[in-house]
C-alpha atoms as a PDB file:
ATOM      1  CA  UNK A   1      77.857  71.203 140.372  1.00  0.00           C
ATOM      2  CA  UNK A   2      75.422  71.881 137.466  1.00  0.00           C
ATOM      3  CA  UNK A   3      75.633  75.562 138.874  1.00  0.00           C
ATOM      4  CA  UNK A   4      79.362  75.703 137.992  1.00  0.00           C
ATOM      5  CA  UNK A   5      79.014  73.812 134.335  1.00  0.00           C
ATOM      6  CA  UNK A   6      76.418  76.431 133.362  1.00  0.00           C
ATOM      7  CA  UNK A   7      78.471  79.601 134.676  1.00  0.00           C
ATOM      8  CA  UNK A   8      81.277  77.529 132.697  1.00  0.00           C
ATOM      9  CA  UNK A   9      78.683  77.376 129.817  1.00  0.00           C
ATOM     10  CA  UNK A  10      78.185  80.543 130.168  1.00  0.00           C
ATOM     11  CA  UNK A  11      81.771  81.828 129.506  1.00  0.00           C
ATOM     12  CA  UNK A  12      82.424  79.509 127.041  1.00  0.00           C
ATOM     13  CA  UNK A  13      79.797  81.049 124.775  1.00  0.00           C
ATOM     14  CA  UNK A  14      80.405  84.252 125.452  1.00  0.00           C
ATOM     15  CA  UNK A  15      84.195  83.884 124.402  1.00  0.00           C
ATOM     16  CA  UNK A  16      83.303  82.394 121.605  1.00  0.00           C
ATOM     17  CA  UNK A  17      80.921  85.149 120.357  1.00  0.00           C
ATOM     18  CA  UNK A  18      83.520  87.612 120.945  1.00  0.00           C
ATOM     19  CA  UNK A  19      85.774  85.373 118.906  1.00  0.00           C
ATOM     20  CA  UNK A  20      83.646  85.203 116.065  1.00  0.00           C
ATOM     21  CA  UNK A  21      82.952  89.063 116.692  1.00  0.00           C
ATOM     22  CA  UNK A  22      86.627  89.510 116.046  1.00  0.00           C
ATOM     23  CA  UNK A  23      86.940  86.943 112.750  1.00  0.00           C
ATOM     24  CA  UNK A  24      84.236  89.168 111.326  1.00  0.00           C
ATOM     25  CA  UNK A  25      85.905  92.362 111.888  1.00  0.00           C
ATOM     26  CA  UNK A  26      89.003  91.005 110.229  1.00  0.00           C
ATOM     27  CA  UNK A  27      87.200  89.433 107.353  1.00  0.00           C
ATOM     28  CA  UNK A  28      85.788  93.230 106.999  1.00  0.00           C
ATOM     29  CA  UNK A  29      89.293  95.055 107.295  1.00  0.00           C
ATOM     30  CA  UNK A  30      90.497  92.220 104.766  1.00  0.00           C
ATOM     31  CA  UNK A  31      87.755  93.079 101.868  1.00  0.00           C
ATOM     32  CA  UNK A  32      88.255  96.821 102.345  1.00  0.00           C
ATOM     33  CA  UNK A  33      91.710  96.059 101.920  1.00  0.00           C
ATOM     34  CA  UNK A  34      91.094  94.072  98.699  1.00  0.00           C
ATOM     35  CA  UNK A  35      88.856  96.610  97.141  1.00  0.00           C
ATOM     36  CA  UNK A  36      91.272  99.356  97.321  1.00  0.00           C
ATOM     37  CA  UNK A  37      94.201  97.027  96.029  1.00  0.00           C
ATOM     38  CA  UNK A  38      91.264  95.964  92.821  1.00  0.00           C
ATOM     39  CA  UNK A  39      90.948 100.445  92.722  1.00  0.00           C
ATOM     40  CA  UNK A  40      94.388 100.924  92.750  1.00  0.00           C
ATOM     41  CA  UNK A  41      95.086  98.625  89.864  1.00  0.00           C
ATOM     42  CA  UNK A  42      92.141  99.883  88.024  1.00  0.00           C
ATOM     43  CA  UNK A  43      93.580 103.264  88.333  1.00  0.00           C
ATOM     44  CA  UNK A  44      97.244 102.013  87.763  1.00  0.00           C
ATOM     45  CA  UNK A  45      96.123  99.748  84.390  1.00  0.00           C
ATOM     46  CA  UNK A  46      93.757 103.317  82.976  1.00  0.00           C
ATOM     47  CA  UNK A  47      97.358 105.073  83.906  1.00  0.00           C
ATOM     48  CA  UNK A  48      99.554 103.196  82.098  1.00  0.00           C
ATOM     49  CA  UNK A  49      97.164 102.963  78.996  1.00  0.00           C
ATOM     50  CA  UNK A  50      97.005 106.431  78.768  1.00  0.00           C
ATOM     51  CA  UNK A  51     100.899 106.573  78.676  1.00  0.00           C
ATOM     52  CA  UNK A  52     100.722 103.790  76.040  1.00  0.00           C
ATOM     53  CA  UNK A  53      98.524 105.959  74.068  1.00  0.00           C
ATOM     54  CA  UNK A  54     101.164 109.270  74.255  1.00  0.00           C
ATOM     55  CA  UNK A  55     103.533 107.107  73.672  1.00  0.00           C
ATOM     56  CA  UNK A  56     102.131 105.725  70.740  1.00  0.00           C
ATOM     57  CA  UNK A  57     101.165 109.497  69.488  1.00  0.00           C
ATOM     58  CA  UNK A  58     104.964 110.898  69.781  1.00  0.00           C
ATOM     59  CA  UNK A  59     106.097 107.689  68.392  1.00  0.00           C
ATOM     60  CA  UNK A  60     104.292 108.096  65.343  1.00  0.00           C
ATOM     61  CA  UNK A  61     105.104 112.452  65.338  1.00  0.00           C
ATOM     62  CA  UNK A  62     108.609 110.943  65.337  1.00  0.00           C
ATOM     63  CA  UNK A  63     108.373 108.636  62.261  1.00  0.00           C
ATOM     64  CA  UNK A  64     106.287 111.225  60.454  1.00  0.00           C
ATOM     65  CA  UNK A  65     109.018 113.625  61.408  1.00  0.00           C
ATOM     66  CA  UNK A  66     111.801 111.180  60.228  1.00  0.00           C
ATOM     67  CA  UNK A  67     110.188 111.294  57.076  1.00  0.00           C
ATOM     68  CA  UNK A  68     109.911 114.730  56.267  1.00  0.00           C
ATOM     69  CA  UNK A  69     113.606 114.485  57.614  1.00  0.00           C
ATOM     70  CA  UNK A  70     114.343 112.202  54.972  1.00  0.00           C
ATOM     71  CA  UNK A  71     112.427 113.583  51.871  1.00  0.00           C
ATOM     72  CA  UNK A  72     114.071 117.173  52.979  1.00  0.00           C
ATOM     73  CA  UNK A  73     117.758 115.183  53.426  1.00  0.00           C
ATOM     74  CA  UNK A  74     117.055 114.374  48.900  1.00  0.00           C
ATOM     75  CA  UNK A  75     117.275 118.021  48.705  1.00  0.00           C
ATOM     76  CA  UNK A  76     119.982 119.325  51.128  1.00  0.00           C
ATOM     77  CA  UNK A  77     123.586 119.033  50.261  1.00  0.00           C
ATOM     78  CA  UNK A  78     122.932 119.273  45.962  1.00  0.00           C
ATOM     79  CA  UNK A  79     123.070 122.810  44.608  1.00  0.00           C
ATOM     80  CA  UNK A  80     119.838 124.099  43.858  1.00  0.00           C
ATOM     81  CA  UNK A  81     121.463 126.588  40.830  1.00  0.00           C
ATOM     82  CA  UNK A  82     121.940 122.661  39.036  1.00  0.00           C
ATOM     83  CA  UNK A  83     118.526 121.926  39.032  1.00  0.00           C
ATOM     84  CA  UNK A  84     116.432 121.959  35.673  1.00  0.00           C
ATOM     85  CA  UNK A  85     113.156 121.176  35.168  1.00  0.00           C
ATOM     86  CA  UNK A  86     112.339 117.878  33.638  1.00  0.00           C
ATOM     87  CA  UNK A  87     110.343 117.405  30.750  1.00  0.00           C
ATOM     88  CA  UNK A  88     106.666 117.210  32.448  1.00  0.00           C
ATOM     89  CA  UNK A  89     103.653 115.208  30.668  1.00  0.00           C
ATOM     90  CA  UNK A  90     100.834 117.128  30.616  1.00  0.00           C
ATOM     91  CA  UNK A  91      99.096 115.834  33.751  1.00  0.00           C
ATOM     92  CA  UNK A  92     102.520 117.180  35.728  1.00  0.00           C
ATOM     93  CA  UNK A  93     102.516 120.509  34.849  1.00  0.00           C
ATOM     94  CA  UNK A  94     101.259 121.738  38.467  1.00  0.00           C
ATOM     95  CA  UNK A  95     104.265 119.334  40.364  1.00  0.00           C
ATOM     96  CA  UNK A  96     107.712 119.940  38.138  1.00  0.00           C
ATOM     97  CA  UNK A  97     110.284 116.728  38.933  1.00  0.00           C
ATOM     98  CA  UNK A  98     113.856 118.715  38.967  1.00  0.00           C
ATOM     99  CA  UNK A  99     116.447 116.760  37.629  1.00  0.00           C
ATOM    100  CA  UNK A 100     119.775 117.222  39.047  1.00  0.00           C
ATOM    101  CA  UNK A 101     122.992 117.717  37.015  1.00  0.00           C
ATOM    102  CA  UNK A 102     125.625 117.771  39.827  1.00  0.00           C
ATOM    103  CA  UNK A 103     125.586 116.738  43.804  1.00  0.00           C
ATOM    104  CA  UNK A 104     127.544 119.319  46.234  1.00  0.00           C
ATOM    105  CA  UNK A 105     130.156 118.502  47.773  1.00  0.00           C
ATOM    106  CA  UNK A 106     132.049 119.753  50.538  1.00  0.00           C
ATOM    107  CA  UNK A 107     136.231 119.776  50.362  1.00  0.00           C
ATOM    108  CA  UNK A 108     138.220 120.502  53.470  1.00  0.00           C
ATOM    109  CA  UNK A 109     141.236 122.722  53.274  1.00  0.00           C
ATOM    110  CA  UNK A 110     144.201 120.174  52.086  1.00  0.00           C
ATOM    111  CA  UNK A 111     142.175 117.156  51.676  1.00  0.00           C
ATOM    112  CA  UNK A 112     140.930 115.635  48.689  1.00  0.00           C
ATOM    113  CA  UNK A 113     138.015 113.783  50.828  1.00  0.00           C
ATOM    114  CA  UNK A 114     134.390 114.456  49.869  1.00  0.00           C
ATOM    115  CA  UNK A 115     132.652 115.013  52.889  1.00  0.00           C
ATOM    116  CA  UNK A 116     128.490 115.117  53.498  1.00  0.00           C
ATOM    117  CA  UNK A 117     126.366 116.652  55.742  1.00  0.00           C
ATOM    118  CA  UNK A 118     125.666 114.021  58.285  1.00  0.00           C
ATOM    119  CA  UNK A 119     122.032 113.750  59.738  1.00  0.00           C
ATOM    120  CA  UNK A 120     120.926 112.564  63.103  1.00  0.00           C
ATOM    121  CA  UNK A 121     120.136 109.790  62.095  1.00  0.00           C
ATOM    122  CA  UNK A 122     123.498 109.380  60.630  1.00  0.00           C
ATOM    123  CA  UNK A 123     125.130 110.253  63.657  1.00  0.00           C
ATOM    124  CA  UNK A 124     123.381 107.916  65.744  1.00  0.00           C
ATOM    125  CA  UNK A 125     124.385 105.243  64.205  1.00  0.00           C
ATOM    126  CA  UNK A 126     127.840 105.808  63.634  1.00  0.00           C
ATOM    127  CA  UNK A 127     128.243 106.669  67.082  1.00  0.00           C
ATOM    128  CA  UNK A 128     127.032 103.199  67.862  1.00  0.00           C
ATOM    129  CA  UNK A 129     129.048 101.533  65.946  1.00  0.00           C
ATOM    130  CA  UNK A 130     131.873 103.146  68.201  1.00  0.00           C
ATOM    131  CA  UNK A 131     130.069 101.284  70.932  1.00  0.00           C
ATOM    132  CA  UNK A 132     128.132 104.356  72.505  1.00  0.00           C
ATOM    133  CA  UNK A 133     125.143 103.000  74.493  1.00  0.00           C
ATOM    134  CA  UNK A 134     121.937 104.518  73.699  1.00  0.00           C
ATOM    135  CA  UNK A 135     121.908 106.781  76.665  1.00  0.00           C
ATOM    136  CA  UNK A 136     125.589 108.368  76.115  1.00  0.00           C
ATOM    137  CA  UNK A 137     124.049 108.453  72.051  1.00  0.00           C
ATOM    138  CA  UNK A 138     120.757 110.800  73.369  1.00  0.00           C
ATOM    139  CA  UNK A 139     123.088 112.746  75.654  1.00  0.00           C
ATOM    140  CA  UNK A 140     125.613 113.419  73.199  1.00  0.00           C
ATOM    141  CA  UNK A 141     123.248 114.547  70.347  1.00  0.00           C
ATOM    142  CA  UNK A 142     120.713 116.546  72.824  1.00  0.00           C
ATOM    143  CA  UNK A 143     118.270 113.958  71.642  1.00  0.00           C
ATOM    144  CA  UNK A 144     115.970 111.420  74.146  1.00  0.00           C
ATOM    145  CA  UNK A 145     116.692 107.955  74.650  1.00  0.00           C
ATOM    146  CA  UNK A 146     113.474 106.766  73.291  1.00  0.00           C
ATOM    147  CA  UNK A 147     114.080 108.621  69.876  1.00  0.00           C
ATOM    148  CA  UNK A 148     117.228 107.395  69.808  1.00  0.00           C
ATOM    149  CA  UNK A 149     116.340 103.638  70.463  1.00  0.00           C
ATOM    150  CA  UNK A 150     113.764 103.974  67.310  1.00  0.00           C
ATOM    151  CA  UNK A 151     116.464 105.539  64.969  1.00  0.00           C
ATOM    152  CA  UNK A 152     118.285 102.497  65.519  1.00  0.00           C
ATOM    153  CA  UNK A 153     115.428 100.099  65.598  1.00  0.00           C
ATOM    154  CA  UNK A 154     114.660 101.660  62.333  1.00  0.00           C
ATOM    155  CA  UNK A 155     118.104 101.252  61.074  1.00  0.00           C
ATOM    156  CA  UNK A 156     117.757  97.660  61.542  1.00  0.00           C
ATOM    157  CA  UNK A 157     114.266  97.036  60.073  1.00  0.00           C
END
């Protein structure tokens, strides 16, 4: 009898070694798993801060840009042959201020409606006004959505 409970023993603790043999294998499989999920995130998060930063730089090439747009916009549509110097103190003499005497104006055959070069940023919004989304706004103008968003963003600001 004793010779069959230690033969029982016997299997007992060898099943159970192999048991815990197999719990530690899975543990291992488990962490491995982990650590590449923790790299991939790592990598992921220094990915998406990197956009964040290119994003950033365009974003502020496009509000530079929007205000070289706008300083040029003061100057297109009046007749430069108008223009006269204004009377300059004598610290200004190197940057003359023109003054203008008269804005162009454009007339269209039969109409007595002024009309005025519209810019983009013009044209983005009156387009949606007409209820264009931003999308249909970018694809109509040739423009990208995200330049398009900030026109109106800056429109409302």
């Amino acid at each position: 009898m004793t010779a069959v409970l230690l033969v029982f023993s016997m299997i007992l603790h060898a099943a159970g070694f192999y048991l815990i043999a197999l719990l530690y294998i899975r543990y291992q499989s488990v962490k491995k798993s982990e650590e590449k999920q923790a790299a991939m995130l790592e990598e992921a998060e220094l990915s998406l801060a990197a956009y964040l930063i290119d994003l950033k730089e365009e974003n502020e090439k496009l509000i530079n840009e929007i205000k070289m747009a706008r300083l040029k916009d003061i100057n297109i549509g009046r007749n430069t042959s108008h223009l006269k110097i204004a009377g300059t103190e004598p610290g200004d003499s190197e940057f003359p201020v023109p003054e203008i005497d008269n804005e162009d104006h454009l007339e269209l055959a039969g109409s007595k409606e002024t009309v005025h070069p519209q810019t983009d940023e013009e044209k983005v919004i009156s387009l949606y006004q007409e209820g264009y989304s931003s999308e249909e706004i970018a694809k109509e103008l040739k423009k990208g959505k995200t330049e398009v968003e900030l026109l109106l963003k800056f429109r409302q600001n």
